[in-house]
C-alpha atoms as a PDB file:
ATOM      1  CA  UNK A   1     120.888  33.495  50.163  1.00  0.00           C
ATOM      2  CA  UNK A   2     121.427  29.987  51.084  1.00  0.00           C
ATOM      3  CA  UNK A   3     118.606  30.339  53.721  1.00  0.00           C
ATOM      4  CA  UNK A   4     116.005  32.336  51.341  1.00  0.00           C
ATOM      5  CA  UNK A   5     116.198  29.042  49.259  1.00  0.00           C
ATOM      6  CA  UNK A   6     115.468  27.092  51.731  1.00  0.00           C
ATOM      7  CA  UNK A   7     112.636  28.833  52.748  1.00  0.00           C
ATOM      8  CA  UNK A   8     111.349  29.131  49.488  1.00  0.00           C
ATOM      9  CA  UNK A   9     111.893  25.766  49.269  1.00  0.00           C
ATOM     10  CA  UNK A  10     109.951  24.371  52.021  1.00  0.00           C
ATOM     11  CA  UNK A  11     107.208  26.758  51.464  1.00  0.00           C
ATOM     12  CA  UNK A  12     106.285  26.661  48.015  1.00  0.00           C
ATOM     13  CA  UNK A  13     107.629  23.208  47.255  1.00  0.00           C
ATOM     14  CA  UNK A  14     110.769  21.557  45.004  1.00  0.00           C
ATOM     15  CA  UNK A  15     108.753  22.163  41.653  1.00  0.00           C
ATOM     16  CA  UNK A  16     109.961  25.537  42.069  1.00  0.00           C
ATOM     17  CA  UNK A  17     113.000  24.455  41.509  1.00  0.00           C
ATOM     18  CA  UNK A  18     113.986  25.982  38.160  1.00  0.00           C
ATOM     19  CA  UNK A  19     112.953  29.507  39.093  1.00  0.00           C
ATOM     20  CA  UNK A  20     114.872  29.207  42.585  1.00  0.00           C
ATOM     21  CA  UNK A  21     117.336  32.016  41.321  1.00  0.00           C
ATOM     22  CA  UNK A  22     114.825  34.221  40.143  1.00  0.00           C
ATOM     23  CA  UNK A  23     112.757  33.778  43.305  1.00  0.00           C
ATOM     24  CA  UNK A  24     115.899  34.880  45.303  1.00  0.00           C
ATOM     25  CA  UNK A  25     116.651  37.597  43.493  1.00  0.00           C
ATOM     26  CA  UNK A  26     113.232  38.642  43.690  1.00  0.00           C
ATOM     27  CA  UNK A  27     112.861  38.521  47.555  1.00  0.00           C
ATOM     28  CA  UNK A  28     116.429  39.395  48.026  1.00  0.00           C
ATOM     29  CA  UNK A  29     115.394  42.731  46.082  1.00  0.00           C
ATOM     30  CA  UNK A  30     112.650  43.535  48.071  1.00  0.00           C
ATOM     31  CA  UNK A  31     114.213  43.357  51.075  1.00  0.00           C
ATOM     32  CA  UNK A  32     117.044  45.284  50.402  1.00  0.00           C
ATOM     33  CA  UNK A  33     115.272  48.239  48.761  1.00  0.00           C
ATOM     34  CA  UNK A  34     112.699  48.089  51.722  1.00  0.00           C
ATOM     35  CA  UNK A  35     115.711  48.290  54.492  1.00  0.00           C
ATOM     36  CA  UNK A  36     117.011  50.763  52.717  1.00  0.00           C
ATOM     37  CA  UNK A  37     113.687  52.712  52.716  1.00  0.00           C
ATOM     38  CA  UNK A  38     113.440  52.089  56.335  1.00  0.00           C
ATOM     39  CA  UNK A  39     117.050  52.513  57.118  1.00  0.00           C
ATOM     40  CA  UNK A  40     118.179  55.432  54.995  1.00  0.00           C
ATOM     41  CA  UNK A  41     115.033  56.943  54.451  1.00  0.00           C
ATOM     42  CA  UNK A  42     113.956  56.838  57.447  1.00  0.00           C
ATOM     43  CA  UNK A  43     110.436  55.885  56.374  1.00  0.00           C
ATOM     44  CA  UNK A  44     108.126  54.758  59.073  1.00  0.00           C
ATOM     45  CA  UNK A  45     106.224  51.209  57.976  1.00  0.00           C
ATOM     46  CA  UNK A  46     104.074  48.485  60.081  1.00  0.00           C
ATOM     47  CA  UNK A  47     106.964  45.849  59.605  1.00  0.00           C
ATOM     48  CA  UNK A  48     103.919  43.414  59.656  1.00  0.00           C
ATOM     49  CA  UNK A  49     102.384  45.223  56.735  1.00  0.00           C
ATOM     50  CA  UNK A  50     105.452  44.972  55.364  1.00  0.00           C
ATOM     51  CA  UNK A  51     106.107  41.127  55.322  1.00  0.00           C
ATOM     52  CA  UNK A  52     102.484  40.695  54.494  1.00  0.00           C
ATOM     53  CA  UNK A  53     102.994  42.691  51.504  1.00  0.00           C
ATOM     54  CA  UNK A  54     106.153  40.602  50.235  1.00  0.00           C
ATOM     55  CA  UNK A  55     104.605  37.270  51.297  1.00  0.00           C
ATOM     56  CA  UNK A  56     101.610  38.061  49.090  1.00  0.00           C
ATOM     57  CA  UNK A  57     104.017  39.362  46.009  1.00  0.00           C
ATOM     58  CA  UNK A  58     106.226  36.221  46.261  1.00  0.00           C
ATOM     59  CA  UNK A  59     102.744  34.198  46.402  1.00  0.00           C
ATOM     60  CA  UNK A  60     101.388  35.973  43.178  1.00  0.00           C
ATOM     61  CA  UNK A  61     105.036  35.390  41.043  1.00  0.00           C
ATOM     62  CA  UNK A  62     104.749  31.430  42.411  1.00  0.00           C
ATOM     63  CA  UNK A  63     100.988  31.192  41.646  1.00  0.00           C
ATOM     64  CA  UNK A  64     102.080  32.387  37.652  1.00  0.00           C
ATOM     65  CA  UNK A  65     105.211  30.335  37.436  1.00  0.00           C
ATOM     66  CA  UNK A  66     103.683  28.039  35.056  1.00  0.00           C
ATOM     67  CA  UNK A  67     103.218  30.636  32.557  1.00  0.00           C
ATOM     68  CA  UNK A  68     106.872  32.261  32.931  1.00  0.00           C
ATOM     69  CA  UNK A  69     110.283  30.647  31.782  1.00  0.00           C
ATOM     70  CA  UNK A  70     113.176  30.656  34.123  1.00  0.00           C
ATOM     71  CA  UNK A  71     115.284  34.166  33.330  1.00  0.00           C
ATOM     72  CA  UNK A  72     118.258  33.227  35.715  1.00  0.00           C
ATOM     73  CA  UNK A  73     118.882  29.618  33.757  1.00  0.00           C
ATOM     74  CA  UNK A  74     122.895  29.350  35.327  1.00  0.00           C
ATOM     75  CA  UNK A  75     124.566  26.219  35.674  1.00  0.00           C
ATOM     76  CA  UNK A  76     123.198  24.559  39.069  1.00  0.00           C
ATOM     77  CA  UNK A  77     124.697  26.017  41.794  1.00  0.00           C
ATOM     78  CA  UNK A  78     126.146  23.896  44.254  1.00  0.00           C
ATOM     79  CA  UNK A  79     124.524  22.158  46.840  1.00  0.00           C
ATOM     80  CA  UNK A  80     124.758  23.951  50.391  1.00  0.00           C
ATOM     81  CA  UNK A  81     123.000  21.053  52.568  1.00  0.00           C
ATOM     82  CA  UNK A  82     123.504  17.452  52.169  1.00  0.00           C
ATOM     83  CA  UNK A  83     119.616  17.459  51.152  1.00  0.00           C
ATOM     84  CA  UNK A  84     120.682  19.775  48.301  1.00  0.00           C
ATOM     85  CA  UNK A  85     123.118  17.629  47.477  1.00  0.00           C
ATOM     86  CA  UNK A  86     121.052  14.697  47.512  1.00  0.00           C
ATOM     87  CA  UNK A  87     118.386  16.534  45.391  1.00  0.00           C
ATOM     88  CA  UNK A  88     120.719  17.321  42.589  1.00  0.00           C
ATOM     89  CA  UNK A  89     121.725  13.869  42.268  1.00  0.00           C
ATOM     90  CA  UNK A  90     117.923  12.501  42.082  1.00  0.00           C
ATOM     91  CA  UNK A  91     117.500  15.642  39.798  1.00  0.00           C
ATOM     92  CA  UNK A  92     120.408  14.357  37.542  1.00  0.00           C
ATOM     93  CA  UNK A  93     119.011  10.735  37.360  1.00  0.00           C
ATOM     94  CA  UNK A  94     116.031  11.656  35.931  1.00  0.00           C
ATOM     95  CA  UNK A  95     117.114  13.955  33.967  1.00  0.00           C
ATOM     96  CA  UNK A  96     119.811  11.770  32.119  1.00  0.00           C
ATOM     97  CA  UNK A  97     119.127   8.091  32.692  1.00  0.00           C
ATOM     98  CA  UNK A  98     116.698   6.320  30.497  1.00  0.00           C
ATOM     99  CA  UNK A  99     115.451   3.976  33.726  1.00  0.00           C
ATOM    100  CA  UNK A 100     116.114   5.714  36.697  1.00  0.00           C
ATOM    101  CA  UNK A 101     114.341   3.473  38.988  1.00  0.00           C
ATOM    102  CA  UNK A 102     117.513   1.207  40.289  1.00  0.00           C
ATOM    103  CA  UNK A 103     119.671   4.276  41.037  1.00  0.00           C
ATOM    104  CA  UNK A 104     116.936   5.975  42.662  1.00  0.00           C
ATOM    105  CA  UNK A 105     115.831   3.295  44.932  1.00  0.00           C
ATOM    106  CA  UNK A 106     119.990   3.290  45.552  1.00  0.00           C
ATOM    107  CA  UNK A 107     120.095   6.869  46.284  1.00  0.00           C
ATOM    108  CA  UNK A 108     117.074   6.422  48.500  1.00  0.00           C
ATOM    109  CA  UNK A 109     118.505   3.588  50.268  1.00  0.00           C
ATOM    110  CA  UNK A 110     122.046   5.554  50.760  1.00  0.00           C
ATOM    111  CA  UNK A 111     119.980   8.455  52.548  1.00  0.00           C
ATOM    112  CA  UNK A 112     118.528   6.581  54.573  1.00  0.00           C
ATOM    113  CA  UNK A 113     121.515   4.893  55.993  1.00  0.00           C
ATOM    114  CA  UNK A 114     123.096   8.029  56.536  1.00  0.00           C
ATOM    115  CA  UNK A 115     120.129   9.641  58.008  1.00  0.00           C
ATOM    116  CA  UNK A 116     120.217   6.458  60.361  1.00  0.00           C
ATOM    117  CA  UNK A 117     122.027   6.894  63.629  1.00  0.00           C
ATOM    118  CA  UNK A 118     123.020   3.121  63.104  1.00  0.00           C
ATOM    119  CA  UNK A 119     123.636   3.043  59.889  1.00  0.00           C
ATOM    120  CA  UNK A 120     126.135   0.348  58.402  1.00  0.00           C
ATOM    121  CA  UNK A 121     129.187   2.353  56.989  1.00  0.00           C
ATOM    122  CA  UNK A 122     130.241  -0.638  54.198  1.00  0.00           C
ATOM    123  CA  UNK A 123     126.908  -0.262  53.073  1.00  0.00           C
ATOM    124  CA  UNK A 124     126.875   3.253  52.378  1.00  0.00           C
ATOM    125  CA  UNK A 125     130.177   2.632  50.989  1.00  0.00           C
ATOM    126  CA  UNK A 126     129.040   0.009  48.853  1.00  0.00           C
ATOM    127  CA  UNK A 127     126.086   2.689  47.477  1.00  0.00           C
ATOM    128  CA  UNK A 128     128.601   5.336  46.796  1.00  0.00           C
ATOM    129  CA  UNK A 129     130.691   2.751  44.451  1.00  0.00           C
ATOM    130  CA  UNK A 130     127.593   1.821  42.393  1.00  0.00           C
ATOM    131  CA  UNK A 131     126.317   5.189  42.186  1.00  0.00           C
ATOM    132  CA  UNK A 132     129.384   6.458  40.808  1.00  0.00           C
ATOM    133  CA  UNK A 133     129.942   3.696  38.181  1.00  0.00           C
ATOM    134  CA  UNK A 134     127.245   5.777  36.134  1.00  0.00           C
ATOM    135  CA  UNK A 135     129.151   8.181  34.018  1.00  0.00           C
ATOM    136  CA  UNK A 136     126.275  10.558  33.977  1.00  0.00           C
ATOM    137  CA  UNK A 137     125.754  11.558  37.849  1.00  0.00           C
ATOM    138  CA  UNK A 138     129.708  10.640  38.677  1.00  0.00           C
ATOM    139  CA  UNK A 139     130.654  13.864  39.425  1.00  0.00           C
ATOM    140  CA  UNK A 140     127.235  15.096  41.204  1.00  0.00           C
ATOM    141  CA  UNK A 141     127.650  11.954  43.921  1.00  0.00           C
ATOM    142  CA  UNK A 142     131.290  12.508  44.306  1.00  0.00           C
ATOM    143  CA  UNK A 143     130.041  15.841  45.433  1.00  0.00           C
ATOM    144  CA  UNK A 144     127.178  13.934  47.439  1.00  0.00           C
ATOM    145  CA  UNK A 145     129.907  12.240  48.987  1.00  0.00           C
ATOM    146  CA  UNK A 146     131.920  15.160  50.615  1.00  0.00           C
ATOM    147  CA  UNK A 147     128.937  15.924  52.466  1.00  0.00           C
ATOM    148  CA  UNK A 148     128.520  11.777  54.117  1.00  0.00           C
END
């Protein structure tokens, strides 16, 4: 699952974002009820017919989205990667702060010191403390924070 988002992900973009569970459940589907065909069935298929065929369905449902709502609406589920993690917390900040723009160049400036191979630990340190002062992403960069 984890992997099918990020695949969807990087190929259709984050503004997909909001139908990510229904886009899983969607591919997921297919596949399974295809292996099963193939499996079970026994059913002989070009495998690159095949993932043509699902590409082009996922395309269609992606190409719509912006006439569809969201049917799979849970609560966020948590982030897997630390650049899930750090997209929930920009996600969050826009979401809830009137002007996001300090905290976001913060979280910016946090990934970027721990995507830096010398990166100053009291300064990411330092980051973490301010962005948790805001009631309103606390819990989403204490979670941010398990992944540093």
């Amino acid at each position: 699952m984890i992997l099918h988002k990020t695949i969807l992900i990087d190929t259709y973009g984050v503004e997909i974002e909001p139908f990510l569970p229904d886009l899983v459940a969607l591919l997921e589907g297919l596949m399974q009820q295809y292996i099963f065909v193939l499996v079970f069935e026994k059913k002989q298929v070009p495998i690159p017919k095949l993932v043509t065929f699902i590409t082009s369905a996922i395309d269609a449902i992606v190409d719509n989205l912006e006439t569809m709502e969201p049917v799979l609406t849970e609560a966020r589920s948590p982030a897997a990667t630390l650049e899930e993690a750090f997209q929930q917390v920009a996600h969050k900040i826009r979401a809830s702060e009137e002007y996001p723009d300090k905290l976001l160049a913060s979280l910016d400036m946090l990934k970027e010191q721990v995507a830096n191979k010398e990166s100053k630990e009291f300064l990411i340190e330092a980051l973490l403390v301010y962005l948790k002062q805001h009631p309103s992403i606390k819990n989403e960069v204490s979670y941010l924070e398990n992944f540093i």
